[in-house]
Protein backbone atom coordinates (compact mmCIF):
# COMPACT_ATOMS: atom_id res chain seq x y z
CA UNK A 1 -5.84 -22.84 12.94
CA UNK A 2 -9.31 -24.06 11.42
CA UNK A 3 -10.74 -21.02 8.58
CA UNK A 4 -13.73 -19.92 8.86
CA UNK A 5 -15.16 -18.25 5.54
CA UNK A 6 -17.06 -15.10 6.00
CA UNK A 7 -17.60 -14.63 2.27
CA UNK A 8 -17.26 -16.28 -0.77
CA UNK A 9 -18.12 -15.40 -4.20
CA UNK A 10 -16.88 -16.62 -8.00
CA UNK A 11 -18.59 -16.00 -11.32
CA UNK A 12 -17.40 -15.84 -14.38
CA UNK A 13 -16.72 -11.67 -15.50
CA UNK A 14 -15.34 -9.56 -18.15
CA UNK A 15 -11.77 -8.39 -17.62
CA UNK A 16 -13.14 -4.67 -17.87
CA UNK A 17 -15.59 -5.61 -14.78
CA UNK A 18 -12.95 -7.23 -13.07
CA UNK A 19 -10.68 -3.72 -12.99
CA UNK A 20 -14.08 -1.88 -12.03
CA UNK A 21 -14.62 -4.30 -8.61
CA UNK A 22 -10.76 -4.26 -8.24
CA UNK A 23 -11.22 -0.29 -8.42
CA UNK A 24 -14.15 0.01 -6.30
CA UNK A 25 -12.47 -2.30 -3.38
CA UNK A 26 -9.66 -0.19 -3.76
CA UNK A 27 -11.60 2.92 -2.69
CA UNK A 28 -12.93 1.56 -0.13
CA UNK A 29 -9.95 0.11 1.29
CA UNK A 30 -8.17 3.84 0.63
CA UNK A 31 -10.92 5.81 1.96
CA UNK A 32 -10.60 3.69 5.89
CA UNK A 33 -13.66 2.57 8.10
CA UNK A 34 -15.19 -0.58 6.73
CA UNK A 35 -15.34 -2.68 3.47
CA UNK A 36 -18.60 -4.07 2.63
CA UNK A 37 -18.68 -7.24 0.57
CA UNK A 38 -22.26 -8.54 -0.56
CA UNK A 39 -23.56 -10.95 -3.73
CA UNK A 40 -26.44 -12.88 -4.02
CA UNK A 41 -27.66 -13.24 -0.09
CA UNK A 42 -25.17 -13.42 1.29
CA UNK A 43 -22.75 -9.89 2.52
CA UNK A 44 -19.94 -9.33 5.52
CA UNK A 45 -18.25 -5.57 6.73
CA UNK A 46 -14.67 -5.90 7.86
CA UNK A 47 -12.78 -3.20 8.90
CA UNK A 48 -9.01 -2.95 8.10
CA UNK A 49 -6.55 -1.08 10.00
CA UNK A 50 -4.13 1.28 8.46
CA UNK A 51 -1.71 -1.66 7.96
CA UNK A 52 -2.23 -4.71 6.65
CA UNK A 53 -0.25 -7.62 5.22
CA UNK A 54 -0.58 -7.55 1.56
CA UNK A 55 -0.06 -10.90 -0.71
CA UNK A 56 -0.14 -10.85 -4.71
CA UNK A 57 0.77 -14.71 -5.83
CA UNK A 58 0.39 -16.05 -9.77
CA UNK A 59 -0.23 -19.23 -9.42
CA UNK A 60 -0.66 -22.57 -12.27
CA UNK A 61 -2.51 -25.51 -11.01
CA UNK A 62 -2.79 -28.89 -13.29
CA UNK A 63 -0.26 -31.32 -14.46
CA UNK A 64 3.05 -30.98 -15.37
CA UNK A 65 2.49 -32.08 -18.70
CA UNK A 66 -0.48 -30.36 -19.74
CA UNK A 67 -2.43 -27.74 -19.20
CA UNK A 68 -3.15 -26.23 -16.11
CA UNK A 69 -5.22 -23.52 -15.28
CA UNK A 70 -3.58 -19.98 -13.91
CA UNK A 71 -4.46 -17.49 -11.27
CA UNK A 72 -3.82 -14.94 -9.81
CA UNK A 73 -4.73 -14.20 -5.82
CA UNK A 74 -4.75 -10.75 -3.65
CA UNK A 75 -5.35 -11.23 -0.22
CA UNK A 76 -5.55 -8.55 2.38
CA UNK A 77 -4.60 -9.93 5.83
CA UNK A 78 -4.66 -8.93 9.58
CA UNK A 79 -5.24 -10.04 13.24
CA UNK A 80 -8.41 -9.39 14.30
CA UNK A 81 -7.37 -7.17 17.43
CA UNK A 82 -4.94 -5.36 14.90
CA UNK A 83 -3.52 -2.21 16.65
CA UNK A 84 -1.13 -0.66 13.78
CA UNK A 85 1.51 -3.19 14.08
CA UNK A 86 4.32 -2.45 11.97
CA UNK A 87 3.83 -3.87 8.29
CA UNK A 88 6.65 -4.99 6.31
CA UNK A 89 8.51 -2.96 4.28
CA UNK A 90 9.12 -3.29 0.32
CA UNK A 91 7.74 -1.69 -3.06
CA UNK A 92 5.39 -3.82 -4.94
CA UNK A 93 4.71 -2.83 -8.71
CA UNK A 94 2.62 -4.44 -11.40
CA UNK A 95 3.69 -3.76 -14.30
């Protein structure tokens, strides 16, 4: 299935700014109805359902021998004509 990107931002941040963004999209994810996304000139609104398929991955890209560089991705996923299918089940923690 070709991917079609609706948004796309990266700059570099503090780690402290990072938590505040995290924190903020986490509201707005919690409080329901749609999450706005918007830098520079560019902006989308999707709205969520009350389930979604949650990823966390840490991941290290490079060669095996040397340094790499390491990541780690959220991503919030969903069908577009979601109707509260069931998500699965399990307790993620970070620790």
């Amino acid at each position: 299935m070709p991917e079609e990107i609706l948004f796309e931002t990266e700059q570099r941040m503090s780690r402290a700014a990072v938590a505040d963004y995290l924190r903020s999209l986490a509201d707005s994810v919690a409080a329901g109805g749609d999450v706005a996304l918007s830098a520079g000139g560019q902006s989308v609104s999707l709205d969520p359902p009350a389930e979604v398929e949650f990823e966390v991955k840490a991941e290290r890209e490079g060669p095996a021998d040397g340094p790499g560089e390491l990541s780690i991705e959220v991503e919030l996923e969903w069908p577009e004509d979601a109707s509260g299918e069931d998500a699965a089940t399990g307790e993620l923690h970070i620790e």
